[in-house]
Protein backbone atom coordinates (compact mmCIF):
# COMPACT_ATOMS: atom_id res chain seq x y z
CA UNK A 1 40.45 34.71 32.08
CA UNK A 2 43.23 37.42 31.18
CA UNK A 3 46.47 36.56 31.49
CA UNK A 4 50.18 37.48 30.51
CA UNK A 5 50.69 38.02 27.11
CA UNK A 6 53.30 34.35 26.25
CA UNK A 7 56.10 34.95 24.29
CA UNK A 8 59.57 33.05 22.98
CA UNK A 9 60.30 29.98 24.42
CA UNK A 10 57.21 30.41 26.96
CA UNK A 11 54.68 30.49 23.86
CA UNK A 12 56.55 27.07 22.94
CA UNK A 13 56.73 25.46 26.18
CA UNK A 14 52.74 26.25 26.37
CA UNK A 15 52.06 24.85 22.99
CA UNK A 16 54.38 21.42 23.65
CA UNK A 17 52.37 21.32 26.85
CA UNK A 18 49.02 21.76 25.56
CA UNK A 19 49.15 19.77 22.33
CA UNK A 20 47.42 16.54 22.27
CA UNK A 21 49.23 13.84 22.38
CA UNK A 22 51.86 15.12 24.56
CA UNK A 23 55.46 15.83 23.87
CA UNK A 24 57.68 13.71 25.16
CA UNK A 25 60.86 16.36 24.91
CA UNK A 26 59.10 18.96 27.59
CA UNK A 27 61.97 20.28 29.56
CA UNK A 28 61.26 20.70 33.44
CA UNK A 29 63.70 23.67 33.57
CA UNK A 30 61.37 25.37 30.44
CA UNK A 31 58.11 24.07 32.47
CA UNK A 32 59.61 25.40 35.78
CA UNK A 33 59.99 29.15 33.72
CA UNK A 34 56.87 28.90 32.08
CA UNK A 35 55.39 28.50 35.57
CA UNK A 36 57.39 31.27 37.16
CA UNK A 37 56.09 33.66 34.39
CA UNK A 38 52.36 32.70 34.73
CA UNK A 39 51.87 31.44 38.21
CA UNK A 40 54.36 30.19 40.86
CA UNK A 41 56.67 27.33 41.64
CA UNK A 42 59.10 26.83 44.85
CA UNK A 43 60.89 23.72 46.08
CA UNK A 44 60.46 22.16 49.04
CA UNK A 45 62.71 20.98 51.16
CA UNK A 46 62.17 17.72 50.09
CA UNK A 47 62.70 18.21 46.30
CA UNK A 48 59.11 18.22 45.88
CA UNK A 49 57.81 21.30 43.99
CA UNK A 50 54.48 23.39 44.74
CA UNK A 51 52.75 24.70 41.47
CA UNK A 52 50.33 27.23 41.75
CA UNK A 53 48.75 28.26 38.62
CA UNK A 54 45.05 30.25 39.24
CA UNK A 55 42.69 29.20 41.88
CA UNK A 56 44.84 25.32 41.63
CA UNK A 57 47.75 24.19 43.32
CA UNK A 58 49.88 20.98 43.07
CA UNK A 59 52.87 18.92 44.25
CA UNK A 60 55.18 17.73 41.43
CA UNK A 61 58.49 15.76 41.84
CA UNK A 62 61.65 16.82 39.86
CA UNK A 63 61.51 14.27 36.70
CA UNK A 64 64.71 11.92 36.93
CA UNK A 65 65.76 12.88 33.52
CA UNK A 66 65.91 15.88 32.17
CA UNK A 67 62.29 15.37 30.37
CA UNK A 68 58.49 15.54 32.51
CA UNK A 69 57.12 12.34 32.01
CA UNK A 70 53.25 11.82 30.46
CA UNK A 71 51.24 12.47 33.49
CA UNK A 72 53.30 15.71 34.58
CA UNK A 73 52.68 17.09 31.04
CA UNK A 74 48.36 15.83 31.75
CA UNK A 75 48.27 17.64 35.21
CA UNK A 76 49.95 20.56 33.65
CA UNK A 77 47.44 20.79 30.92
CA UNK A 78 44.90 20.26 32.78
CA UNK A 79 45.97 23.27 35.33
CA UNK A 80 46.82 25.51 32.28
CA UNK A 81 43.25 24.78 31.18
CA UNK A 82 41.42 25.73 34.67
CA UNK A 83 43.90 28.67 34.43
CA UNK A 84 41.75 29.95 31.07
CA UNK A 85 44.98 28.92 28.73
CA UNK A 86 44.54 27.31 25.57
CA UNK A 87 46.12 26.63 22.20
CA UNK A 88 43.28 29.69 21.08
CA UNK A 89 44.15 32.06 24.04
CA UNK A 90 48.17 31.85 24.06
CA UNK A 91 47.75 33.18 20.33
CA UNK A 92 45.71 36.37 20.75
């Protein structure tokens, strides 16, 4: 699948997010702008957010820290991965 060219922090944010085992020092502000740049992300009403990355779309709640917690980062990968992203493809 063709997709934006990642750059920066974006490239970095991808790479924390698709590296096995997961990060545990993933941002939600730099996954909320890695989202905005490749697919889209608003907040609902009730502090829920709707990801929409490719043909997939999910609900994700605002971490309480400052950090996404292990399954965030898993559904993220795993949407980044239906998306046609991978460690390979965010390098060409």
């Amino acid at each position: 699948m063709a997709h934006a060219k990642l750059t920066g922090h974006h490239l970095v944010t991808a790479e924390k997010i698709l590296n096995h085992p997961a990060s545990h020092n993933i941002e939600w502000h730099d996954a909320a702008a890695l989202l905005v740049e490749i697919g889209s992300i608003t907040e609902g009403s009730n502090g829920r957010y709707t990801v929409t990355l490719g043909d997939e779309t999910q609900i994700f709640d605002r971490p309480r820290g400052k950090d996404l917690d292990t399954q965030q980062i898993v559904d993220l990968r795993k949407m980044l991965k239906a998306a046609g992203f991978s460690l390979e493809s965010i390098h060409e």
